[in-house]
Each structure stands twice: as structure tokens, then as C-alpha cells.
Protein backbone atom coordinates (compact mmCIF):
# COMPACT_ATOMS: atom_id res chain seq x y z
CA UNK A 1 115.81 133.93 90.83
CA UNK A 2 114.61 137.73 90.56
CA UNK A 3 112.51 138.95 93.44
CA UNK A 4 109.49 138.90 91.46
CA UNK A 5 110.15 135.06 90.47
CA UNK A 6 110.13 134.95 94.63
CA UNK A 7 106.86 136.58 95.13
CA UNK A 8 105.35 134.05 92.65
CA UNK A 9 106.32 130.79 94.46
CA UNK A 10 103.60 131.33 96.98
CA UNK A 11 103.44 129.32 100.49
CA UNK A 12 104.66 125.56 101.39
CA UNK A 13 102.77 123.56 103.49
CA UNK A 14 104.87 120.73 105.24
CA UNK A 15 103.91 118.02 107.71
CA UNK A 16 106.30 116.69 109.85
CA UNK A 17 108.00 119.28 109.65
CA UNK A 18 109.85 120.12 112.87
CA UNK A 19 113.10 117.31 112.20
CA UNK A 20 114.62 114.94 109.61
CA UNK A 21 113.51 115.60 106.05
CA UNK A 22 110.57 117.96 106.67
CA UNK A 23 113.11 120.04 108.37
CA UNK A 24 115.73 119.77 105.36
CA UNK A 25 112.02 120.19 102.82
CA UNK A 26 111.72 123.35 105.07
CA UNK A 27 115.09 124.88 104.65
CA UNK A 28 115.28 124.24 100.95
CA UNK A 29 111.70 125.88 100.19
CA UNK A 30 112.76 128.71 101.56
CA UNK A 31 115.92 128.97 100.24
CA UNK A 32 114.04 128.62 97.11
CA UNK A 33 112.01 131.37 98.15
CA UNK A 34 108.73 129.76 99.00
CA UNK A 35 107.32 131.23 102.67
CA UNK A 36 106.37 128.72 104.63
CA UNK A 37 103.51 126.78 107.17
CA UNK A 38 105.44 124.33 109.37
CA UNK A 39 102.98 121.48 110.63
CA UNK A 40 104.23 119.11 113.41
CA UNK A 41 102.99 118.12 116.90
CA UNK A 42 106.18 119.65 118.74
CA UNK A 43 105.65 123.32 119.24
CA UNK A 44 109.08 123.92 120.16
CA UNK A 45 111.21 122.30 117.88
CA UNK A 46 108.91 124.63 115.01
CA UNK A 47 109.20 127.53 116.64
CA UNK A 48 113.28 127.28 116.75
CA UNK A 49 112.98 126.38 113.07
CA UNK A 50 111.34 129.05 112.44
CA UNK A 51 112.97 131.53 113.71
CA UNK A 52 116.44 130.30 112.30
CA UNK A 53 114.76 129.76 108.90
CA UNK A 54 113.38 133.22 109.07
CA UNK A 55 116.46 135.14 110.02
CA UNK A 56 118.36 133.04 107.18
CA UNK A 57 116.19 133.82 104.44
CA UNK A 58 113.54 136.28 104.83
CA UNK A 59 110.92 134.55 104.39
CA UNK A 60 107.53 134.31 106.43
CA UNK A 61 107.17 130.84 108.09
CA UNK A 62 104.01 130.22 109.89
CA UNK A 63 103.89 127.68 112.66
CA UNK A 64 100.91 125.08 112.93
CA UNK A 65 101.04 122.93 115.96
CA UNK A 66 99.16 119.67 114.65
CA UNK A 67 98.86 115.88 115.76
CA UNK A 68 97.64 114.40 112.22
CA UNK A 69 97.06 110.79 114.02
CA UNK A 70 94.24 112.66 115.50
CA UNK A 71 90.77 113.39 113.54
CA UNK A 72 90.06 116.81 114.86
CA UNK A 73 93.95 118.18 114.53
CA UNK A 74 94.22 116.97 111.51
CA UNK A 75 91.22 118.66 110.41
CA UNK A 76 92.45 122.16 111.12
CA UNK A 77 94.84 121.58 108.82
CA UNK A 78 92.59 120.57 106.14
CA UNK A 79 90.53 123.71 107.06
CA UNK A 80 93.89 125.63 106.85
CA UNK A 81 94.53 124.25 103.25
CA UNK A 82 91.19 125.04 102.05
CA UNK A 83 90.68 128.55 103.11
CA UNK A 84 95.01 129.82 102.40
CA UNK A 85 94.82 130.98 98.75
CA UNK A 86 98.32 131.32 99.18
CA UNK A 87 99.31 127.52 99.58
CA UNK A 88 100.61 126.39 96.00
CA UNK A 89 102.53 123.57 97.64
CA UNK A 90 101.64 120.62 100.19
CA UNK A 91 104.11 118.48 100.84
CA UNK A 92 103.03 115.47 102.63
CA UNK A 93 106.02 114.31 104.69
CA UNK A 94 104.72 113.12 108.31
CA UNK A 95 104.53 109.97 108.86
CA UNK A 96 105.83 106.63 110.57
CA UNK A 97 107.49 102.95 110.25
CA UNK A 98 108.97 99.92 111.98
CA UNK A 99 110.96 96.56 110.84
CA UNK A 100 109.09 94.47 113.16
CA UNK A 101 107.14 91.48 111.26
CA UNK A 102 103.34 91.12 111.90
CA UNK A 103 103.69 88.76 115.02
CA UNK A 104 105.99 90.89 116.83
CA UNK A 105 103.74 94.09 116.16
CA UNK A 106 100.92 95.62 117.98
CA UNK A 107 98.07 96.21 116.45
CA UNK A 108 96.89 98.96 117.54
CA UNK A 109 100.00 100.60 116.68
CA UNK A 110 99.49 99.35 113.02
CA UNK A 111 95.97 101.20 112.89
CA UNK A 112 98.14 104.55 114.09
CA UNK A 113 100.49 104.04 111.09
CA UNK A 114 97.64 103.54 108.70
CA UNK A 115 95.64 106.73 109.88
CA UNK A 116 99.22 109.07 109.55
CA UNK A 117 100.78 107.12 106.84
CA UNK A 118 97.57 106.73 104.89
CA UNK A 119 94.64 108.70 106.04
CA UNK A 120 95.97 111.78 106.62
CA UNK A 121 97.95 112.47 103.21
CA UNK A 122 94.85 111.13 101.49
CA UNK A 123 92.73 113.74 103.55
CA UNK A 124 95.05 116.94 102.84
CA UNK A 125 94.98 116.30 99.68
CA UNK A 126 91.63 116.31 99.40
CA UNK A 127 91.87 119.58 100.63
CA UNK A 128 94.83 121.02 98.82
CA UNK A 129 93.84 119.91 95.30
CA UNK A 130 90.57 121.78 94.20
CA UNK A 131 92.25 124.72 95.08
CA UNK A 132 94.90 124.14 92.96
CA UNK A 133 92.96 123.20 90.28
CA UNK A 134 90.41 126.08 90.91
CA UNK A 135 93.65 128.31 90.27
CA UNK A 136 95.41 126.17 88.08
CA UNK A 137 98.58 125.97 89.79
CA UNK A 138 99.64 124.03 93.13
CA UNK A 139 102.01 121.12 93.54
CA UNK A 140 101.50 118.07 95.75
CA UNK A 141 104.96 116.20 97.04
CA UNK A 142 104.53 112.91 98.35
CA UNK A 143 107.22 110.74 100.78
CA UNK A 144 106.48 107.28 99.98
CA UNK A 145 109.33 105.00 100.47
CA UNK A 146 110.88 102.41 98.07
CA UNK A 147 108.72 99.96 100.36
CA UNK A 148 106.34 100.84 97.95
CA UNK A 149 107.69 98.49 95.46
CA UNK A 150 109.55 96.26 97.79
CA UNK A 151 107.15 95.49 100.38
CA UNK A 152 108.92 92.62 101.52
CA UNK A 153 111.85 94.79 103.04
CA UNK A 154 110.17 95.57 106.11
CA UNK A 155 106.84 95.78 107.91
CA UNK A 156 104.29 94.80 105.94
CA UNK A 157 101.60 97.77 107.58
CA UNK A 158 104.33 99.71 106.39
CA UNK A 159 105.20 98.86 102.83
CA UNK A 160 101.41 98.58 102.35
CA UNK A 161 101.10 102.18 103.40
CA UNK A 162 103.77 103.38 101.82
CA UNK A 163 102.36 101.39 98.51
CA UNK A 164 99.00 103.78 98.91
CA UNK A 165 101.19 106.73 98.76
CA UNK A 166 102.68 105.90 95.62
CA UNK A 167 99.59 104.78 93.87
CA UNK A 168 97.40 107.69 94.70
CA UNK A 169 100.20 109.98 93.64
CA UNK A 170 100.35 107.64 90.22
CA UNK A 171 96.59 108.41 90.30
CA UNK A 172 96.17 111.84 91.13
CA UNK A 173 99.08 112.58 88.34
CA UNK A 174 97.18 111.18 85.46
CA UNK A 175 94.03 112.60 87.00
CA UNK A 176 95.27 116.16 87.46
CA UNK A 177 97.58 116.27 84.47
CA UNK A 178 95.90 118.92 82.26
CA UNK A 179 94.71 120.85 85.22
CA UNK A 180 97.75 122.85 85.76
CA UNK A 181 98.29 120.59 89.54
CA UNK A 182 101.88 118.84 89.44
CA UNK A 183 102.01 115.70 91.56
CA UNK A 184 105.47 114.08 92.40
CA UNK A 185 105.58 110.68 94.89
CA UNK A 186 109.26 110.50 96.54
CA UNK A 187 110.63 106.76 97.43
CA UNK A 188 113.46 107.20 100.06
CA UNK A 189 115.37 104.53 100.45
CA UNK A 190 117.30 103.84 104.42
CA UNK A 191 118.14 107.67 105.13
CA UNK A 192 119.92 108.60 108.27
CA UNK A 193 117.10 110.25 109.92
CA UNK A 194 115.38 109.54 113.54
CA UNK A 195 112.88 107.67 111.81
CA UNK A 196 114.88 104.09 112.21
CA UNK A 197 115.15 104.76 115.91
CA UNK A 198 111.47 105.40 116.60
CA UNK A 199 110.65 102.36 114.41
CA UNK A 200 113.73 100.20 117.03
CA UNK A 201 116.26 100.04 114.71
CA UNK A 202 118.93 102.68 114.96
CA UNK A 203 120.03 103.88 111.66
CA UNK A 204 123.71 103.29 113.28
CA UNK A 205 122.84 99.00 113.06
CA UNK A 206 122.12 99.50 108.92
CA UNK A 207 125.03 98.83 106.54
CA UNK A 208 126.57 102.08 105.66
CA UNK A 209 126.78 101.23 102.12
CA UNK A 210 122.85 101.56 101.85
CA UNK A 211 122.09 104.78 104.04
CA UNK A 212 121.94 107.91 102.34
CA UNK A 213 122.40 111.83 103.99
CA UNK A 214 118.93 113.21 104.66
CA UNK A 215 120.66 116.36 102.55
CA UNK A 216 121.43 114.91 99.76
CA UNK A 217 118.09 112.61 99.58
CA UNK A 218 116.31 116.28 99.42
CA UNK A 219 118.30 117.68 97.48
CA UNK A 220 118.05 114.95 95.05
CA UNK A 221 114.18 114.23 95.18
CA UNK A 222 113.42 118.98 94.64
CA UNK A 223 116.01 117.66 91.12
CA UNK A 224 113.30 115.24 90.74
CA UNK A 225 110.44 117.73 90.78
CA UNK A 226 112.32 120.35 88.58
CA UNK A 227 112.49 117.50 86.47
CA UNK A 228 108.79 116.99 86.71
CA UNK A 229 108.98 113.48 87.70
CA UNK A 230 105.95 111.58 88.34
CA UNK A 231 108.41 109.16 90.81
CA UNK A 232 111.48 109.82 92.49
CA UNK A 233 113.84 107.01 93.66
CA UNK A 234 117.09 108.90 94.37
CA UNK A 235 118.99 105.79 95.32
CA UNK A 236 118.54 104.43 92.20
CA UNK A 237 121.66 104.65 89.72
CA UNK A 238 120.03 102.55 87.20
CA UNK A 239 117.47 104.94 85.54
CA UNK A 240 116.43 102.40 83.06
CA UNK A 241 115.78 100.05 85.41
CA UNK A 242 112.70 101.88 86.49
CA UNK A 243 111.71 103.03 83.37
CA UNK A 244 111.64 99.31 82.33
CA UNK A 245 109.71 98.45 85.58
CA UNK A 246 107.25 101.12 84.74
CA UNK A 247 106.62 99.96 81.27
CA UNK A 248 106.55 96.57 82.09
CA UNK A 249 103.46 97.75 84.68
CA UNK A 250 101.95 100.07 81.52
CA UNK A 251 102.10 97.25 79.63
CA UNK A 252 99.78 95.09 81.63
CA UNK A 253 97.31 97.38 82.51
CA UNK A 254 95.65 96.58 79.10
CA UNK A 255 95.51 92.90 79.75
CA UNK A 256 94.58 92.96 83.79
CA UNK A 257 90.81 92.71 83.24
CA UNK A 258 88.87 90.32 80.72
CA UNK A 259 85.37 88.87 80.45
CA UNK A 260 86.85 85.09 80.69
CA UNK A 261 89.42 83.57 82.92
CA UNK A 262 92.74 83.20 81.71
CA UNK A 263 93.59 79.36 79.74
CA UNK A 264 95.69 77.95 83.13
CA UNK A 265 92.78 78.48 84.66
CA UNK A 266 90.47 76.65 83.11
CA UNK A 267 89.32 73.48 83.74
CA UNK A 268 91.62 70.52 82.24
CA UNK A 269 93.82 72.73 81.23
């Protein structure tokens, strides 16, 4: 990459940024030579990325202290991606998760999930993306999970959540296709973050066979984007499997809405 190639990248915006993959987001970007805005709620923990990111690589990282479970933080943030010209990328990363089924859960903790998991990517996007468009360039990265399509893995809040992200990426991709906006939707599978132990399962009580690096899951899912993926699964081997999967869904989009009810359900039938 020549410097100039650099200069072009513009600025990153990343929530959750201050551990686990929007730390490892974070270190690639700049490596990549993106600067960077690191949003999280704990000051310290940015501030010590930033430095170390900054005296690795040069490049300008910006620290923004923000609780996105809370309206007003969250809308500096939004205020931040609609007045920084420089932003080209958001990458929507914060968020949160449990195993626990719906009658072990609190509720109130359910409606905190939905407003990070949900609300707030929805919201900074709304931000981000007539920017991008208005200058015909941005990219939007989105950390779903593959909960998304296998809801019945764990919490239900959860996979439901995670199933928003993936379909408003889905939608925003076919809706900002010829506008020169790139949107990708990333489905981790069990990664050995933090997250498992803040959702009360340590990562240590999974199978090893199904728990990938937090490394190599970035690494995989920025191949994904070069790639210009719509969907990234990087745990998946089987390529064709989701190709097949997503044709199968193409497929039936055509047939999902009629002006009578299908024969079975017909009286007598």
C-alpha cells in the first residue's frame, strides 16, 4: 500500500472497541492504514489502546468515551458520525449475549440487549449512511452472529437480535448497492473472547473443537470484505452450503406473498 493509497482510506469508527474483537477490528484498521475513532464506555482501556496502536502504526486514533445502552451517549455518537466527513467506515461491533433460556432471564436485561444489540447499530447507521452516499463512498461492517440463522443455539433475545443485524445488513446491501456504500454483516460463531463470561458461560466450559481465535475470526471476516461479501460466516468450511441456503431463501421470496391462501389451507382440503 503506497502512502497515498493510506491517505485515501479515511477514518474507522468502531464500537466496542476497547477489548475482544473491536480491539483486534482496531489493530487491523490501522495496520491497514485507516486512522481511527475508538467508541467504548471504558475510558481507560481506549486510551491504552490508543496509545499502543498509535506508536505501532502512525496513525491518528481518536478516543470517544460512549455508553450506547444509553439514549443521550449514544447520540453523540450519531452526532459524531454525521458531522466527521472523514468517517468512510462504521463498524458496528458493541454489543451483548447470554445462553440463559427465557425463564431463567431477566427481563429487563433483555430490553438492555435489544437497545445495544438492536437499537443502537440501527441508529448509527442511520447516521453513517447518507454521508456515505452523499460522497459515494463509506462502508458499514456489521457483527451479527451465526445466531442469526440458528436461533435455537442460545437465547432467544439474542438470536432474535442478532437476526435484525443480519437482515438490515441484507437490506441496506440491496438498498445501497449502486450508491457507492458497501455493506458487509459478519456471523461469528463461539470465539474466545470475554463475551461468554459476561453472558455466564466461560468460553473455557465450550468444546474446543468449536471456538475459534478472536485473530483469526478478524482476520478472516476483513478477507470477507475484500471479497465484498454481503455475509461472512468464517467458521463455515462448506461454502456451498450457504450459497445453497441463500438461494433456497431467493428462491422463495417470489412465492412468500399471494392474494389467496395456500391449497392446505383451505377448507376440506
Amino acid at each position: 500500500m503506497t502512502a497515498s493509497d493510506s491517505a485515501s482510506l479515511g477514518t474507522a469508527l468502531i464500537t466496542g472497541a476497547s477489548s475482544g474483537i473491536g480491539a483486534l477490528y482496531a489493530d487491523r484498521l490501522a495496520r491497514r492504514g485507516y486512522d481511527l475513532i475508538l467508541v467504548a464506555r471504558n475510558r481507560q482501556k481506549l486510551d491504552r489502546l490508543a496509545d499502543d496502536i498509535t506508536n505501532r502504526t502512525g496513525r491518528a486514533v481518536e478516543v470517544f468515551t460512549a455508553d450506547l445502552g444509553d439514549a443521550a451517549s449514544l447520540a453523540t455518537v450519531e452526532d459524531k458520525l454525521r458531522q466527521d466527513a472523514s468517517i468512510t467506515l462504521l463498524v458496528n461491533n458493541a454489543g451483548i449475549g447470554t445462553h440463559t433460556p427465557l425463564l431463567q432471564s431477566d427481563v429487563a436485561r433483555m430490553t438492555e440487549m435489544i437497545h445495544l444489540n438492536v437499537t443502537a447499530p440501527m441508529r448509527l447507521a442511520y447516521a453513517a449512511v447518507p454521508g456515505f452516499v452523499a460522497r459515494s463512498r463509506g462502508a458499514l461492517i456489521n457483527i451479527a452472529s451465526v445466531v442469526a440463522i440458528a436461533p435455537e443455539t442460545l437465547n432467544g433475545v439474542y438470536g432474535a437480535s442478532k437476526a435484525f443485524v443480519l437482515a438490515f445488513s441484507q437490506s441496506l446491501r440491496h438498498e445501497l448497492a449502486a450508491q457507492g456504500v458497501r455493506v458487509q454483516a459478519v456471523l461469528p460463531g463461539a470465539t474466545a473472547t470475554d463475551f461468554w463470561a459476561l453472558g455466564g458461560l466461560p468460553v473455557e466450559h465450550l468444546p474446543s473443537h468449536i471456538v475459534m481465535r478472536a485473530d483469526d475470526l478478524v482476520d478472516a471476516a476483513l478477507v470477507g470484505f475484500d471479497r465484498n461479501e454481503a455475509v461472512t460466516i468464517p467458521s463455515l468450511h462448506d461454502e456451498q452450503a450457504w450459497q445453497t441456503y441463500e438461494a433456497a431463501r431467493q428462491a422463495l421470496a417470489p412465492q412468500l406473498s399471494s392474494h389467496q391462501p395456500a391449497q392446505r389451507y383451505l377448507a376440506g382440503a
